[in-house]
C-alpha atoms as a PDB file:
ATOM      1  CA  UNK A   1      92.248  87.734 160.503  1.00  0.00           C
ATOM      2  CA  UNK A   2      89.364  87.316 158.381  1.00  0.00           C
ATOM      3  CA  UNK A   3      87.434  89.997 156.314  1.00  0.00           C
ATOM      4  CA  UNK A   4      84.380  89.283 158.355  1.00  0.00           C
ATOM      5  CA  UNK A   5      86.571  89.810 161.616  1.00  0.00           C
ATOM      6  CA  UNK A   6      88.286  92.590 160.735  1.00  0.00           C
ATOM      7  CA  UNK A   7      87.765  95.627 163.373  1.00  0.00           C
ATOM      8  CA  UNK A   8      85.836  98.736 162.968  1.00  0.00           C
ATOM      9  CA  UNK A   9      87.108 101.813 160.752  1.00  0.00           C
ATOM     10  CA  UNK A  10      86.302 104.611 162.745  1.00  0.00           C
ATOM     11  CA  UNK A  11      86.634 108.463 161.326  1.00  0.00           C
ATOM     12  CA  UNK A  12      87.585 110.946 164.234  1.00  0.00           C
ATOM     13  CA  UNK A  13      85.998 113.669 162.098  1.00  0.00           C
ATOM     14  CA  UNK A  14      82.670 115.220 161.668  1.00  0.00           C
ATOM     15  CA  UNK A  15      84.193 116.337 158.320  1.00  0.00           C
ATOM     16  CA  UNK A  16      82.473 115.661 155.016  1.00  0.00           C
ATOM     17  CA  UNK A  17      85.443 116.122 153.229  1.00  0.00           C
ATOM     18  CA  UNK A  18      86.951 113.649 154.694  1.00  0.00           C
ATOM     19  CA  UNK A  19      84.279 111.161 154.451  1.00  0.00           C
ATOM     20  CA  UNK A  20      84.044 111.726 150.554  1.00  0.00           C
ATOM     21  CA  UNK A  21      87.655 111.874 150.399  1.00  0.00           C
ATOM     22  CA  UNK A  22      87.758 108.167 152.067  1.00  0.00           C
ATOM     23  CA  UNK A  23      85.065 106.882 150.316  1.00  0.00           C
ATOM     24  CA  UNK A  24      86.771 108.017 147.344  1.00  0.00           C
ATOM     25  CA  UNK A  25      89.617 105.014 147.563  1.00  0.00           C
ATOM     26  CA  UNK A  26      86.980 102.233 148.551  1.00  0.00           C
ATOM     27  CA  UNK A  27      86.356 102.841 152.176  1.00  0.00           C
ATOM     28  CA  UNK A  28      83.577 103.898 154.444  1.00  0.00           C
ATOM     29  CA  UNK A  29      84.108 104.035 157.729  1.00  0.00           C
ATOM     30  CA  UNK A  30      82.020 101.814 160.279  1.00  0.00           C
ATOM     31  CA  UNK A  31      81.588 105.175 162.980  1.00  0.00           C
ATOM     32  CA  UNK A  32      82.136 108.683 162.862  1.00  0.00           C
ATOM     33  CA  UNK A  33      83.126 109.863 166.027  1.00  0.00           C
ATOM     34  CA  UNK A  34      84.025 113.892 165.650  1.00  0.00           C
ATOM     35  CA  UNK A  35      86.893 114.066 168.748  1.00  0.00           C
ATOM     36  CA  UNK A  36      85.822 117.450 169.747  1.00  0.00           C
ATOM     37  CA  UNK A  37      88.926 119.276 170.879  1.00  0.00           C
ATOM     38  CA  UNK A  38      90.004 122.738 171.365  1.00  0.00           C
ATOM     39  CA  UNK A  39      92.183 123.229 168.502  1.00  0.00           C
ATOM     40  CA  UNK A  40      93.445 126.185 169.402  1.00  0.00           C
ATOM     41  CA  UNK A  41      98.004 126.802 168.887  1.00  0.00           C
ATOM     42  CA  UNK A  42      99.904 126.340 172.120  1.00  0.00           C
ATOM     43  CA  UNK A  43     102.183 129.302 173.052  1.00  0.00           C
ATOM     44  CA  UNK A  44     104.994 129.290 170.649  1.00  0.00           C
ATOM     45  CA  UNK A  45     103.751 126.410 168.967  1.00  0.00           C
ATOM     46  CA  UNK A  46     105.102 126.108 165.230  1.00  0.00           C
ATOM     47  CA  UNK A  47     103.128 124.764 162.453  1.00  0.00           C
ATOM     48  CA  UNK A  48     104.300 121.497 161.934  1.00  0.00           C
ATOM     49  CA  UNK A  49     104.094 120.014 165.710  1.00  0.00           C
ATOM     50  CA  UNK A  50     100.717 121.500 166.027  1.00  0.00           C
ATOM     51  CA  UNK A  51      99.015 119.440 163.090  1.00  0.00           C
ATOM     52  CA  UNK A  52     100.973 116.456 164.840  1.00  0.00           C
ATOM     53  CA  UNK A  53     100.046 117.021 168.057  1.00  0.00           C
ATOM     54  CA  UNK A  54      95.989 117.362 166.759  1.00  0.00           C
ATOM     55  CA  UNK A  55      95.912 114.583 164.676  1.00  0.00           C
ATOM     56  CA  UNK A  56      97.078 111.566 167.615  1.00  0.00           C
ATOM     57  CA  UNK A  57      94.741 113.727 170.439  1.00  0.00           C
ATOM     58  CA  UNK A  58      91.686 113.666 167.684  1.00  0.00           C
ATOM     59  CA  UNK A  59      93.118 109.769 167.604  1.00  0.00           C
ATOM     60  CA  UNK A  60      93.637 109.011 171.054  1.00  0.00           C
ATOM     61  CA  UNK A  61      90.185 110.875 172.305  1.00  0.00           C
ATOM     62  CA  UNK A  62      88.454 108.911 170.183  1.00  0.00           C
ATOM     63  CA  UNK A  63      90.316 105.754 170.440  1.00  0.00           C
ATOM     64  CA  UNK A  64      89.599 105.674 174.365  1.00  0.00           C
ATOM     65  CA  UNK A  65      85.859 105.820 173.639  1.00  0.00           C
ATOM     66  CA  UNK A  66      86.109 102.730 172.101  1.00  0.00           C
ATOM     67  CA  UNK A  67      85.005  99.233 174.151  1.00  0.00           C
ATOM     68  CA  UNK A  68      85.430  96.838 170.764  1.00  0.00           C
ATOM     69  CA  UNK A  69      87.951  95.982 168.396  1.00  0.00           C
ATOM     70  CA  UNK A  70      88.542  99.657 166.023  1.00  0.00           C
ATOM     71  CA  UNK A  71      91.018 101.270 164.322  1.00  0.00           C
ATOM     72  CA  UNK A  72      90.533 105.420 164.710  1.00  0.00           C
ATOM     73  CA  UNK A  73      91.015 107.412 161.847  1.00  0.00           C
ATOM     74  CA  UNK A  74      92.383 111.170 162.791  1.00  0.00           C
ATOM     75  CA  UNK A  75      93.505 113.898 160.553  1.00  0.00           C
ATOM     76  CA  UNK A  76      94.374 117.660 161.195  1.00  0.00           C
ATOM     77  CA  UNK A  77      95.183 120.358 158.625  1.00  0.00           C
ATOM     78  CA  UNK A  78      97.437 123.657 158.991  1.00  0.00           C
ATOM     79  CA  UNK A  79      97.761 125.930 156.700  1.00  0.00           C
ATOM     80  CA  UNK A  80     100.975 128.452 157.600  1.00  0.00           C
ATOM     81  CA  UNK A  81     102.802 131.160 155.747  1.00  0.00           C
ATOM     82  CA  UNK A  82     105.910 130.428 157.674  1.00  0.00           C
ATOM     83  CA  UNK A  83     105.870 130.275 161.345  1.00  0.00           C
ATOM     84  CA  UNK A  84     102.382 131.242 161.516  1.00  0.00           C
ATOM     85  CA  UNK A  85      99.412 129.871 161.811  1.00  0.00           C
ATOM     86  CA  UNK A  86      96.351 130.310 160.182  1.00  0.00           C
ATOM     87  CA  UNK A  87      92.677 129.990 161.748  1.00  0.00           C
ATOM     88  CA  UNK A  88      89.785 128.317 160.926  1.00  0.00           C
ATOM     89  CA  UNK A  89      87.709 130.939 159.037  1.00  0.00           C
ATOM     90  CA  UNK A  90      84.494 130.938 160.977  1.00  0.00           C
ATOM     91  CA  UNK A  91      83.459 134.292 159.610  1.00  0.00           C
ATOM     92  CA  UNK A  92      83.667 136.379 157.024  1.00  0.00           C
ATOM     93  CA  UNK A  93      86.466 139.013 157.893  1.00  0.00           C
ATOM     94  CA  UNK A  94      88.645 136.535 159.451  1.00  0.00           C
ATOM     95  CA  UNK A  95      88.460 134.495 155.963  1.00  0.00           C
ATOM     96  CA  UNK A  96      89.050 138.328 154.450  1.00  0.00           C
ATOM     97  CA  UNK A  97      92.477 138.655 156.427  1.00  0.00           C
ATOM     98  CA  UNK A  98      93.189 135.052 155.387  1.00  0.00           C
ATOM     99  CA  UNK A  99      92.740 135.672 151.833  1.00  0.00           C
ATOM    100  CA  UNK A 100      94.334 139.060 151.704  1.00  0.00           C
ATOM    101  CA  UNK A 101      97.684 137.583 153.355  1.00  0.00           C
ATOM    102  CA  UNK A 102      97.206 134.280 151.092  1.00  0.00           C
ATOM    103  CA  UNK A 103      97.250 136.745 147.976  1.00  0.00           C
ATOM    104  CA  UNK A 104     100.373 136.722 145.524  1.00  0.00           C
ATOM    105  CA  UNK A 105     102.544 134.260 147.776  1.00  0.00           C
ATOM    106  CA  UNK A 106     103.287 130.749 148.620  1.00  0.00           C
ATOM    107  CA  UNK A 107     101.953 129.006 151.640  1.00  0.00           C
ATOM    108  CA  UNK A 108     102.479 126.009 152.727  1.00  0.00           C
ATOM    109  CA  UNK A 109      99.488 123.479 153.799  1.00  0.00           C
ATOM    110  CA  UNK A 110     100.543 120.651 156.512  1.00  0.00           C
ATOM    111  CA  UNK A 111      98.510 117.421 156.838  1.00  0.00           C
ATOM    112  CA  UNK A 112      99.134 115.273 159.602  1.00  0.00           C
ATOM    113  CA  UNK A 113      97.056 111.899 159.986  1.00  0.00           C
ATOM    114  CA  UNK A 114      96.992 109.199 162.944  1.00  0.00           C
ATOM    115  CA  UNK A 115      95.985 105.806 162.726  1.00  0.00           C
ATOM    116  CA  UNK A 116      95.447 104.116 165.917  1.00  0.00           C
ATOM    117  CA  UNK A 117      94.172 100.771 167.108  1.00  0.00           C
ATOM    118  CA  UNK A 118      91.584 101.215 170.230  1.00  0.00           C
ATOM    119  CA  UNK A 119      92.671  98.848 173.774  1.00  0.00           C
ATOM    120  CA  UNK A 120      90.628  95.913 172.316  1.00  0.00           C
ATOM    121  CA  UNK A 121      92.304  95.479 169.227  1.00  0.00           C
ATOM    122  CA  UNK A 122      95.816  94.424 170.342  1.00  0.00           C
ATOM    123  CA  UNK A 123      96.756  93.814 166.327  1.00  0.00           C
ATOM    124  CA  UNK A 124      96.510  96.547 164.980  1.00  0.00           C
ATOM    125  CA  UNK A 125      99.491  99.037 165.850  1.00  0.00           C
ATOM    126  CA  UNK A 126      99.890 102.821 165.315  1.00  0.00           C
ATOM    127  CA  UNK A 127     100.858 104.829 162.682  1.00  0.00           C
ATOM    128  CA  UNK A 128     101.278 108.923 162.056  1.00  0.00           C
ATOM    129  CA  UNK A 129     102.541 110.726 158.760  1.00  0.00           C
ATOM    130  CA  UNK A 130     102.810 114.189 157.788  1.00  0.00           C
ATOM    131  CA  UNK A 131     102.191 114.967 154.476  1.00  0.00           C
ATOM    132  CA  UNK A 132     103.582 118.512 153.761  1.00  0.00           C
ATOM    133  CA  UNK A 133     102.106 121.260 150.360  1.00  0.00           C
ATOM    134  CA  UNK A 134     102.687 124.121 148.765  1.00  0.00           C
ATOM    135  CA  UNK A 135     100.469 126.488 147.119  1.00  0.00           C
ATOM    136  CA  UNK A 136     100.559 129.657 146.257  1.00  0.00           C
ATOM    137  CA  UNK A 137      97.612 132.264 145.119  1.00  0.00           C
ATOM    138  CA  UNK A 138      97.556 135.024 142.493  1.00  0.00           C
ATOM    139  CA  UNK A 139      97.628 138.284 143.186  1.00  0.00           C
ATOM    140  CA  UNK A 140      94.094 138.436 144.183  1.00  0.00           C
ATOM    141  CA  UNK A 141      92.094 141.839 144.116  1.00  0.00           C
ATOM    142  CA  UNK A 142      89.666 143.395 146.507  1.00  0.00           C
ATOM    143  CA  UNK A 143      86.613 141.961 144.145  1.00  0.00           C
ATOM    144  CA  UNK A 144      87.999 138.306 143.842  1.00  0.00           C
ATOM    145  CA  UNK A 145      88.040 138.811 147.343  1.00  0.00           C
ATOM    146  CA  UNK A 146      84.606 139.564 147.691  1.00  0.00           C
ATOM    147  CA  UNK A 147      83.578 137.223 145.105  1.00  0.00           C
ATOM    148  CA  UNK A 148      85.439 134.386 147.218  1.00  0.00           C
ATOM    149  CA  UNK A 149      83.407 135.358 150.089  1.00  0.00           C
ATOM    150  CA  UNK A 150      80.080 135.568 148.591  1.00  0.00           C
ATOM    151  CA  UNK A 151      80.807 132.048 147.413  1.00  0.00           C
ATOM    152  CA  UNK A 152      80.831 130.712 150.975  1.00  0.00           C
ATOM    153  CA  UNK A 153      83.083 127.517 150.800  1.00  0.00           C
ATOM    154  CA  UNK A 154      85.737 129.487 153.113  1.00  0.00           C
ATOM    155  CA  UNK A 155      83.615 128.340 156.105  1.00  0.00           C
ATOM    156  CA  UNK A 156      85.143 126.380 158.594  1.00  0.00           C
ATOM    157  CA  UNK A 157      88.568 125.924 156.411  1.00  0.00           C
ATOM    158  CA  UNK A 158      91.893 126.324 157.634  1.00  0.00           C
ATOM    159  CA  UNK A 159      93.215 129.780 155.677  1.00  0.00           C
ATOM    160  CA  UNK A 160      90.165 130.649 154.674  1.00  0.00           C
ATOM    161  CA  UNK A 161      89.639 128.603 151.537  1.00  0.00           C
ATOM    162  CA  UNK A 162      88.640 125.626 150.368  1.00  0.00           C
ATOM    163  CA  UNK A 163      91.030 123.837 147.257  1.00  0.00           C
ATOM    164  CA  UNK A 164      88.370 122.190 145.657  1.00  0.00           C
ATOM    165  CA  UNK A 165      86.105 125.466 145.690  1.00  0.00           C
ATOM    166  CA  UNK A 166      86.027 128.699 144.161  1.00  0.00           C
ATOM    167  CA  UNK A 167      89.738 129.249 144.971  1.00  0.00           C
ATOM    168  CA  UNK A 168      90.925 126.267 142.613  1.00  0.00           C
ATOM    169  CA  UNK A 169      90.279 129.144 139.944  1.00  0.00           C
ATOM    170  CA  UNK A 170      93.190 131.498 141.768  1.00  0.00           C
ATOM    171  CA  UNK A 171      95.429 128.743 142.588  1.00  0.00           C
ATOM    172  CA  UNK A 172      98.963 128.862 140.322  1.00  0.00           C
ATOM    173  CA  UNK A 173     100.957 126.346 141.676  1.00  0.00           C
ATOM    174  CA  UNK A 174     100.342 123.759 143.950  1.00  0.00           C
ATOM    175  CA  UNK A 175     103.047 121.215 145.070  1.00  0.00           C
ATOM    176  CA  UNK A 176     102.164 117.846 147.214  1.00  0.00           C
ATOM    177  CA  UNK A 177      99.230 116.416 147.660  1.00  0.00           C
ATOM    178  CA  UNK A 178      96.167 117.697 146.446  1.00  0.00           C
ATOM    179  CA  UNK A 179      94.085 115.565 148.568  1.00  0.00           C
ATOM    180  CA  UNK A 180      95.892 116.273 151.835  1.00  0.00           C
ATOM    181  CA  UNK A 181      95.131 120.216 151.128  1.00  0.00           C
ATOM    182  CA  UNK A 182      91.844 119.280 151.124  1.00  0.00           C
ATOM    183  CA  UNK A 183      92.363 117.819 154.289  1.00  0.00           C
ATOM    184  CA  UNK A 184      93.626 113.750 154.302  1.00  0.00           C
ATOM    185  CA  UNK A 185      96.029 112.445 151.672  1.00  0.00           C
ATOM    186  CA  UNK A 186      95.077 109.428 149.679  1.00  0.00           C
ATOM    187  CA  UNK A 187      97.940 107.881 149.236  1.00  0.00           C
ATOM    188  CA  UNK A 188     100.010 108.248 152.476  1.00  0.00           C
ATOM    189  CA  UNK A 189      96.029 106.927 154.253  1.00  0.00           C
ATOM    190  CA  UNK A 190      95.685 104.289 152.097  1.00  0.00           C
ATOM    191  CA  UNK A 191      99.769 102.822 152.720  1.00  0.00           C
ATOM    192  CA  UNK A 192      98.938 103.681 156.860  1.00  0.00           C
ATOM    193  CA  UNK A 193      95.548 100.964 156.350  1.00  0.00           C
ATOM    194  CA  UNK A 194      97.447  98.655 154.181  1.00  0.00           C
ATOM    195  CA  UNK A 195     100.331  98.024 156.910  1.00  0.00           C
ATOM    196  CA  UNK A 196      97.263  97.151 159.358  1.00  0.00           C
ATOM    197  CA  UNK A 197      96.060  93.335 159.476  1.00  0.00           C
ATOM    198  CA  UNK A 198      93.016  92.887 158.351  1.00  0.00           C
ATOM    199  CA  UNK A 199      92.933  93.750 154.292  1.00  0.00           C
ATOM    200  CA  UNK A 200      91.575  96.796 154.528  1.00  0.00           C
ATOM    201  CA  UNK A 201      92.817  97.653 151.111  1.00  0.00           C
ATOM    202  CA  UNK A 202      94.417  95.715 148.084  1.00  0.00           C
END
């Protein structure tokens, strides 16, 4: 397959985190096609099984919409302090309770990403990693709380915090992937599009 015949990169994410974060190793993707699930934990659903299960549905929603040669994108991100999940912040005292459980311990940060090849592209074949972190806060105090808050980046991030943000500055260890806490992992993505036909990346 030739570079001028190679298929479509589509992103199953309205996220421009992960759009930077792609762009960042030399790739931008053809579409952006957000999947628009309810993301919401299954009954008894542990941490790990639930990023998995997200990222292929993100993948396969997306992948269905297709009527051309692609090859869809997906990532999810948990954050969990063991068996429990953590929301999506989507307002200020729910990223307060995220914080204030985050604060003085280790969590750990799950990544999973699907690569799939849409009907028309009978190449390509599918692929799914999970990439897993650890990071663990400071003791935080009620005012570098409220000084997280004010900040805003929280918004919309899994645990209440964004690792590029404001909270990089309370952050004292973190193990893994520093990319995949931010929400897809550079170098597990990148070895998922090389073992695709195509060249999609040296």
């Amino acid at each position: 397959m030739t570079e001028g015949s190679r298929p479509r990169l589509i992103l199953a994410s309205a996220s421009p985190r992960r759009l930077d974060l792609l762009r960042q190793i030399g790739l931008t993707p053809d579409g952006i096609v957000a999947a628009d699930l309810d993301e919401s934990p299954r009954p008894n659903e542990l941490p790990r099984p639930h990023a998995q299960r997200l990222a292929l549905s993100k993948a396969e929603a997306v992948a269905a919409r297709q009527s051309d040669a692609a090859l869809v994108l997906a990532a999810d991100t948990v954050v969990a302090v063991g068996r429990r999940i953590l929301p999506k912040a989507e307002d200020r005292e729910t990223a307060r309770r995220c914080l204030e459980l985050l604060s003085g311990r280790r969590h750990t940060v799950l990544t999973a990403v699907s690569v799939l090849p849409s009907a028309a592209w009978t190449k390509g074949r599918p692929v799914h990693r999970l990439v897993e972190s650890v990071v663990t806060f400071s003791r935080l105090s009620t005012p570098q709380i409220d000084a997280l808050l004010d900040h805003g980046d929280w918004q919309g991030k899994a645990g209440g915090y964004a690792v590029q943000g404001m909270a990089a500055a309370y952050i004292r260890y973190l193990g893994g992937s520093h990319s995949a806490v931010m929400g897809l992992p550079l170098f597990e993505t990148a070895q998922m599009l090389r073992g695709q036909p195509g060249g999609w990346l040296a």
